[in-house]
PDB file of N, CA and C in Angstrom:
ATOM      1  N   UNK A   1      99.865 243.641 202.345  1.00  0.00           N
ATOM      2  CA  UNK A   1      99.594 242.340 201.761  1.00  0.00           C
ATOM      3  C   UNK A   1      98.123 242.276 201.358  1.00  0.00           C
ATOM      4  N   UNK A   2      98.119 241.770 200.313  1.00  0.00           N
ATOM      5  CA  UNK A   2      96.809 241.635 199.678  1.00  0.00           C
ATOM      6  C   UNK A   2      95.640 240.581 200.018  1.00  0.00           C
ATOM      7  N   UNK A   3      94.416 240.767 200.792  1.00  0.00           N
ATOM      8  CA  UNK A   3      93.533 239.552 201.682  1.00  0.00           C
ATOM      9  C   UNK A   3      93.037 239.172 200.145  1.00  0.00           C
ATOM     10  N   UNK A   4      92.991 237.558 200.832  1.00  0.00           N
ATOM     11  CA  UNK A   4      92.414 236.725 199.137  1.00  0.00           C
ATOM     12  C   UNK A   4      90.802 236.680 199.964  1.00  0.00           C
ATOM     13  N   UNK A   5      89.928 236.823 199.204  1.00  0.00           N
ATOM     14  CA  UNK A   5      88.409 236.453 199.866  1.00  0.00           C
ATOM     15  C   UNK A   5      88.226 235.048 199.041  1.00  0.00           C
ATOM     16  N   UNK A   6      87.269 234.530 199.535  1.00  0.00           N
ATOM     17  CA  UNK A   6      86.631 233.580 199.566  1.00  0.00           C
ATOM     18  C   UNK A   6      86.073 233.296 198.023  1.00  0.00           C
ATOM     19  N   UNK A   7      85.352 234.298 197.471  1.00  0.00           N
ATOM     20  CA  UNK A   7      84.771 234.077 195.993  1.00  0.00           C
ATOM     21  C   UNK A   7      86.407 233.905 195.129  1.00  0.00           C
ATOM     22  N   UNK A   8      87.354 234.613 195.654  1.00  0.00           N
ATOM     23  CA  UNK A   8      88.448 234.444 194.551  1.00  0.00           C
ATOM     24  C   UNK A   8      89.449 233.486 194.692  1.00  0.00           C
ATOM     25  N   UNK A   9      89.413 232.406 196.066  1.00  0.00           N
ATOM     26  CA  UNK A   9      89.705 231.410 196.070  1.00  0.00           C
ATOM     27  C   UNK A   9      88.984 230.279 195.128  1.00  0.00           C
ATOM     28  N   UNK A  10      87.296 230.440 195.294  1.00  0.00           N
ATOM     29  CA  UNK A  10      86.605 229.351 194.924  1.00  0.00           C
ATOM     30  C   UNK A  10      87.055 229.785 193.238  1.00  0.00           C
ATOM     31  N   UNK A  11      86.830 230.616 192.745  1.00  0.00           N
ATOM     32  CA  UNK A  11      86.952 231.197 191.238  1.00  0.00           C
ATOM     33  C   UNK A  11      88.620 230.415 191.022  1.00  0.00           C
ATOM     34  N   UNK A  12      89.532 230.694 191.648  1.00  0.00           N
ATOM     35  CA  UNK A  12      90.408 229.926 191.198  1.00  0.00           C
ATOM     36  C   UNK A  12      90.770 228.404 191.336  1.00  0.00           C
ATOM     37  N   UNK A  13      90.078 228.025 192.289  1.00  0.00           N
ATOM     38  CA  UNK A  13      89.505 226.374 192.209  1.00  0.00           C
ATOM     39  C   UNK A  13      88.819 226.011 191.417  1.00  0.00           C
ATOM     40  N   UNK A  14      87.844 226.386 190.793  1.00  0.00           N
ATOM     41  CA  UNK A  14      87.070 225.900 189.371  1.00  0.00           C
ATOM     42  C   UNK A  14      87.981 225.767 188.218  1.00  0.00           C
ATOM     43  N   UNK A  15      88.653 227.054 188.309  1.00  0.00           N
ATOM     44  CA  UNK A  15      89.527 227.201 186.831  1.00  0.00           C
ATOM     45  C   UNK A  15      90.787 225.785 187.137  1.00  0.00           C
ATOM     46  N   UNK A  16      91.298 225.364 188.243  1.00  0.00           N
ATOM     47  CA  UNK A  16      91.598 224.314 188.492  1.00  0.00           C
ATOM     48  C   UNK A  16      91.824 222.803 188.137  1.00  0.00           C
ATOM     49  N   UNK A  17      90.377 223.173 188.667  1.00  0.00           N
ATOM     50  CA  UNK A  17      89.440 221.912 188.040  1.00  0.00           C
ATOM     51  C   UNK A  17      89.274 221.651 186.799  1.00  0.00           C
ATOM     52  N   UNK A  18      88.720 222.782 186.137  1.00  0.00           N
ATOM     53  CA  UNK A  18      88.412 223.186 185.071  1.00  0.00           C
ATOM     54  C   UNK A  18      89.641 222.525 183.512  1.00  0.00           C
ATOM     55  N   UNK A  19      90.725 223.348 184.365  1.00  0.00           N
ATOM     56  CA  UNK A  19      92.117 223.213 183.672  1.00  0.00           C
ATOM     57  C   UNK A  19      92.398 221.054 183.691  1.00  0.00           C
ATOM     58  N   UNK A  20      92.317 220.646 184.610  1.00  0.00           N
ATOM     59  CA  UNK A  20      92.708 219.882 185.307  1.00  0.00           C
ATOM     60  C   UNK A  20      91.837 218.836 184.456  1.00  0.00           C
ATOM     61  N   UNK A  21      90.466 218.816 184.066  1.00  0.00           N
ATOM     62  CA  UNK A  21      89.119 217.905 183.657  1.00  0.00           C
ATOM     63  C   UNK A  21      90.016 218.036 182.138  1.00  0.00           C
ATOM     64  N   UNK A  22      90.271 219.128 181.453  1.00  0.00           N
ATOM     65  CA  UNK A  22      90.384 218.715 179.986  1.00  0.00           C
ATOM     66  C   UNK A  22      91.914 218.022 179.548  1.00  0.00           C
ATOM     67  N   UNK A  23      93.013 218.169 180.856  1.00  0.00           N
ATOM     68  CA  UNK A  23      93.596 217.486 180.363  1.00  0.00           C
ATOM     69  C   UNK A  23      93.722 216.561 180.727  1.00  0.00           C
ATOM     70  N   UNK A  24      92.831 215.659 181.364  1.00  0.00           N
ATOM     71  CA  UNK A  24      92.541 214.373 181.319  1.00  0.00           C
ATOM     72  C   UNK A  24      91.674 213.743 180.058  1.00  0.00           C
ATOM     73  N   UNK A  25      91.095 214.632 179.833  1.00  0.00           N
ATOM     74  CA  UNK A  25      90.521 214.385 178.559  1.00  0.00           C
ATOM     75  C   UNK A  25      91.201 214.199 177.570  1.00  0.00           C
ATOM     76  N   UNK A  26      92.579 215.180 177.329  1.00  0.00           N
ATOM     77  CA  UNK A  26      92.997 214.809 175.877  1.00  0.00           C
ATOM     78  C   UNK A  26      94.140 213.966 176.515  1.00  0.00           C
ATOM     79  N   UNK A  27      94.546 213.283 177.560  1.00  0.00           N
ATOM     80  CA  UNK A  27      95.523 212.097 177.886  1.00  0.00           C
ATOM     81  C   UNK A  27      94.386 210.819 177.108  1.00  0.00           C
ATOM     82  N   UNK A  28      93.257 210.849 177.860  1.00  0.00           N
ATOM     83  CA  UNK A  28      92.318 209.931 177.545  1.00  0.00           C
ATOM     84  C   UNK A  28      91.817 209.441 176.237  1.00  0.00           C
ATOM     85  N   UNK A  29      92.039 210.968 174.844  1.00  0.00           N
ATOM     86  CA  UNK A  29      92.119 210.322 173.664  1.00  0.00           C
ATOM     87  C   UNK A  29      93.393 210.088 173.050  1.00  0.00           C
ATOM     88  N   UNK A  30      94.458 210.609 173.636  1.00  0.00           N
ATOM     89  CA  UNK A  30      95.833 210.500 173.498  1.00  0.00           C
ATOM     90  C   UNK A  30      95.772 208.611 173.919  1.00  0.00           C
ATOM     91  N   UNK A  31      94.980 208.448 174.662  1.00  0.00           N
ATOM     92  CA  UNK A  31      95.872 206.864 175.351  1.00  0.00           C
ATOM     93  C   UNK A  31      94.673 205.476 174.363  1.00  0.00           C
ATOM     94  N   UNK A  32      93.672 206.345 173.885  1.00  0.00           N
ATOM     95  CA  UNK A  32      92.577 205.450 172.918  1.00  0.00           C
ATOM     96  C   UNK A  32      93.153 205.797 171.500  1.00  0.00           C
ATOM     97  N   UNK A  33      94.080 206.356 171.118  1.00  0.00           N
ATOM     98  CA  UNK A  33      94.544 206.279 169.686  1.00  0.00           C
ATOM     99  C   UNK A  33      95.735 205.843 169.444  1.00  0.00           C
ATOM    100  N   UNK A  34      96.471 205.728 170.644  1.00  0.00           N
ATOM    101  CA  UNK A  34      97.986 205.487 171.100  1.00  0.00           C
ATOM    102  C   UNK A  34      98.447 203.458 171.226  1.00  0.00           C
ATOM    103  N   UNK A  35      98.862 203.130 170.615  1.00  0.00           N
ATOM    104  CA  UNK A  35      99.003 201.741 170.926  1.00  0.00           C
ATOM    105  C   UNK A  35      99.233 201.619 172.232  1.00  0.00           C
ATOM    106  N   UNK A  36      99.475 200.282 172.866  1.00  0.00           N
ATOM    107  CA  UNK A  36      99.624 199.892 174.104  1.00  0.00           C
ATOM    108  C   UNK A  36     100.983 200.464 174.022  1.00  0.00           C
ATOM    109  N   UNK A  37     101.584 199.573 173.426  1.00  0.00           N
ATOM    110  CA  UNK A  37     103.227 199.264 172.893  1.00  0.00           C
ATOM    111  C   UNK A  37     103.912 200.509 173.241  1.00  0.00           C
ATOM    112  N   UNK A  38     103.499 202.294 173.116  1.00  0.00           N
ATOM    113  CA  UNK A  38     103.333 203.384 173.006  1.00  0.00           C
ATOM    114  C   UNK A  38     103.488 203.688 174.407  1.00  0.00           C
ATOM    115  N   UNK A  39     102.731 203.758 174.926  1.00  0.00           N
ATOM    116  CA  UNK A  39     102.090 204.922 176.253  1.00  0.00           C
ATOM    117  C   UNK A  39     102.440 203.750 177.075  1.00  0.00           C
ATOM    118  N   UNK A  40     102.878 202.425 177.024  1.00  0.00           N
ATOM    119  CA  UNK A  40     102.982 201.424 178.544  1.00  0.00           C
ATOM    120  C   UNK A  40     104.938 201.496 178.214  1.00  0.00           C
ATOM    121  N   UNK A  41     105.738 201.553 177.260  1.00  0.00           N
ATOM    122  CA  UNK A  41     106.910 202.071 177.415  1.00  0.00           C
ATOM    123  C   UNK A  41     107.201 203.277 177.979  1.00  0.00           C
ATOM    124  N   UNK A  42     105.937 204.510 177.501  1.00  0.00           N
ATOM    125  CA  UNK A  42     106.742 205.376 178.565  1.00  0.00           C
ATOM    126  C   UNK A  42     106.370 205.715 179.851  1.00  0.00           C
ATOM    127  N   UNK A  43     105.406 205.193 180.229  1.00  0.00           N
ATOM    128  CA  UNK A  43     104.554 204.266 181.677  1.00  0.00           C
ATOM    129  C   UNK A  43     106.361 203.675 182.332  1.00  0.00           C
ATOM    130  N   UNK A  44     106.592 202.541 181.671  1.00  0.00           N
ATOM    131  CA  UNK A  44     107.632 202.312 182.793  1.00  0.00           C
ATOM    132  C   UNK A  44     108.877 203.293 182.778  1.00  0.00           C
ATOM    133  N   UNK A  45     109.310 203.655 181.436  1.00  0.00           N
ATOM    134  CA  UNK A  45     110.822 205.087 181.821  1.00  0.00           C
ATOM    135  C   UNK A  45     110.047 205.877 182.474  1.00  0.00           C
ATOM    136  N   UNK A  46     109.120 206.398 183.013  1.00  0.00           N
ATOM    137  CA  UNK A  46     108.378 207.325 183.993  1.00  0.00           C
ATOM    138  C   UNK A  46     109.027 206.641 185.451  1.00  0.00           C
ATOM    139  N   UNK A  47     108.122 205.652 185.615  1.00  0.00           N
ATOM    140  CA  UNK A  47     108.529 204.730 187.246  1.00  0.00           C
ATOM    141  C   UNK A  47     109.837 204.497 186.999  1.00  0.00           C
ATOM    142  N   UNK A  48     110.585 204.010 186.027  1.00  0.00           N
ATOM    143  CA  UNK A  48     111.788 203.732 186.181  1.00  0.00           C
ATOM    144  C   UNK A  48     112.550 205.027 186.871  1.00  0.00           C
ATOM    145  N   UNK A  49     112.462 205.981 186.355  1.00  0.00           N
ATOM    146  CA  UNK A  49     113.000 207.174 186.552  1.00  0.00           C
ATOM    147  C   UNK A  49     112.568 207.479 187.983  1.00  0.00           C
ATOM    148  N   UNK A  50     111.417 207.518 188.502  1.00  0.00           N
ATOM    149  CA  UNK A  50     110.964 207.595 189.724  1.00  0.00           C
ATOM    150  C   UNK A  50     111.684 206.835 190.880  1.00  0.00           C
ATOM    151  N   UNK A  51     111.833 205.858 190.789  1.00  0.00           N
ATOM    152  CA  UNK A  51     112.526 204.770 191.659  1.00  0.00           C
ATOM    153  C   UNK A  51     113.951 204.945 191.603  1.00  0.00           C
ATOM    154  N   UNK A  52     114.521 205.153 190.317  1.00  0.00           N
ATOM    155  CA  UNK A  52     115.950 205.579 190.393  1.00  0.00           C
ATOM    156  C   UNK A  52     115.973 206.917 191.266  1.00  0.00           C
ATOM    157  N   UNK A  53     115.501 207.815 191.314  1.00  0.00           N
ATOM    158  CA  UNK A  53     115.399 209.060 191.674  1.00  0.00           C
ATOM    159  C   UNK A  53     114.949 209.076 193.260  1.00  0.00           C
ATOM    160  N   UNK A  54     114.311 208.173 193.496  1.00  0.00           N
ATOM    161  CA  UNK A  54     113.882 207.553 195.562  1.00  0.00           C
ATOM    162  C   UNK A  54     115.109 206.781 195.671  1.00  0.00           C
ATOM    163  N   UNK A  55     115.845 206.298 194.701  1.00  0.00           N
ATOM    164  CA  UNK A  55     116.709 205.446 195.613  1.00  0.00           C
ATOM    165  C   UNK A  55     118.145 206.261 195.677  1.00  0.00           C
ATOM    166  N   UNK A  56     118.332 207.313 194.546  1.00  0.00           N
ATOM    167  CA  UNK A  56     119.655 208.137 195.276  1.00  0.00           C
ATOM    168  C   UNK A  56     119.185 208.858 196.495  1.00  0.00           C
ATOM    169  N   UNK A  57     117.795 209.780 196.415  1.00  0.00           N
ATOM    170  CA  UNK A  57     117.476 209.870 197.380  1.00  0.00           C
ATOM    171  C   UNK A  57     117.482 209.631 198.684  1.00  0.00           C
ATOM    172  N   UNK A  58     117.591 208.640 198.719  1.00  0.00           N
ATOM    173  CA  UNK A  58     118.131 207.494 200.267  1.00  0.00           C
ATOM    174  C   UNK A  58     119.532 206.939 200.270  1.00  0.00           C
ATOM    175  N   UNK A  59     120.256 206.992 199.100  1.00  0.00           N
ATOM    176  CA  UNK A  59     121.343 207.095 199.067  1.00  0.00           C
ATOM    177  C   UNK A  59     121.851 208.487 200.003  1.00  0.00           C
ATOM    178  N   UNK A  60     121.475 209.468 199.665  1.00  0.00           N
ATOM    179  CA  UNK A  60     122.367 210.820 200.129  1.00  0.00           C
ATOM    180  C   UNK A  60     121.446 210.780 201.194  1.00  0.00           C
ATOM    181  N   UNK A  61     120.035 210.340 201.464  1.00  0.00           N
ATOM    182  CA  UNK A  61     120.246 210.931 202.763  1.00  0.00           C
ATOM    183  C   UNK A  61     120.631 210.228 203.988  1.00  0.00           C
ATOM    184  N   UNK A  62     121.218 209.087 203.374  1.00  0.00           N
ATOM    185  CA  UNK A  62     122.051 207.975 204.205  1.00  0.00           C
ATOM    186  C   UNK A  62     123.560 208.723 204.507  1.00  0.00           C
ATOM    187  N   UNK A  63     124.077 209.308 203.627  1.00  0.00           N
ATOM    188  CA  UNK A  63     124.984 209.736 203.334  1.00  0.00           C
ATOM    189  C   UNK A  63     125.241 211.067 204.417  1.00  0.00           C
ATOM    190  N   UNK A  64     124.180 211.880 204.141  1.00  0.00           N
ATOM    191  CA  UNK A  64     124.202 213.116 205.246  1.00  0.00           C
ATOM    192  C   UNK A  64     123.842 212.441 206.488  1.00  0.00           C
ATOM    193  N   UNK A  65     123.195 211.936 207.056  1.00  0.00           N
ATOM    194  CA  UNK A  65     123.043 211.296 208.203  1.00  0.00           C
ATOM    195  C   UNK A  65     123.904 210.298 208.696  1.00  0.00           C
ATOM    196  N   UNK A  66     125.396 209.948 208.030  1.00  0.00           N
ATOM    197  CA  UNK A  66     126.248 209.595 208.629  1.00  0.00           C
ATOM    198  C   UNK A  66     126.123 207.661 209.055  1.00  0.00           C
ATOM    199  N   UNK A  67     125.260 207.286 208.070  1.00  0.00           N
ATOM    200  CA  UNK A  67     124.715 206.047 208.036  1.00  0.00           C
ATOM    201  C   UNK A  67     125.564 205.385 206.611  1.00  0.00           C
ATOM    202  N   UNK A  68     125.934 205.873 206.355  1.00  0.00           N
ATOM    203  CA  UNK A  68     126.960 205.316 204.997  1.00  0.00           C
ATOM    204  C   UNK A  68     128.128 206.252 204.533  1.00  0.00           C
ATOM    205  N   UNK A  69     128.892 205.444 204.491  1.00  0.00           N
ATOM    206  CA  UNK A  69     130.121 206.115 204.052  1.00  0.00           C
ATOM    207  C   UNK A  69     130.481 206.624 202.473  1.00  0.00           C
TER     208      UNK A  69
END
């Protein structure tokens, strides 16, 4: 097995970061050229989808745990 050192952890934490800083950047001119109307519709089918997706979630695991039929 291959030992990770320390410089090639931090080296791949920058690139991370790195990766991570610009695409906030182009969300950020994506969301200043984008109407509201735009990016807050798919703001809620995002959460919508999220919440549907926690609540089968607790559906089945009601289900495996013998708490619902």
């Amino acid at each position: 097995m291959k030992k990770t050192n320390k410089k090639s952890l931090e080296e791949a934490r920058k690139r991370n970061h790195e990766g991570n800083m610009k695409y906030i950047e182009q969300y950020v001119e994506w969301l200043k050229k984008t109407p509201n109307s735009v990016w807050s519709k798919q703001q809620a089918e995002f959460i919508d989808s999220v919440m549907k997706s926690a609540n089968m979630d607790k559906e089945l695991y009601m289900k495996i745990k013998g708490m619902k039929k």
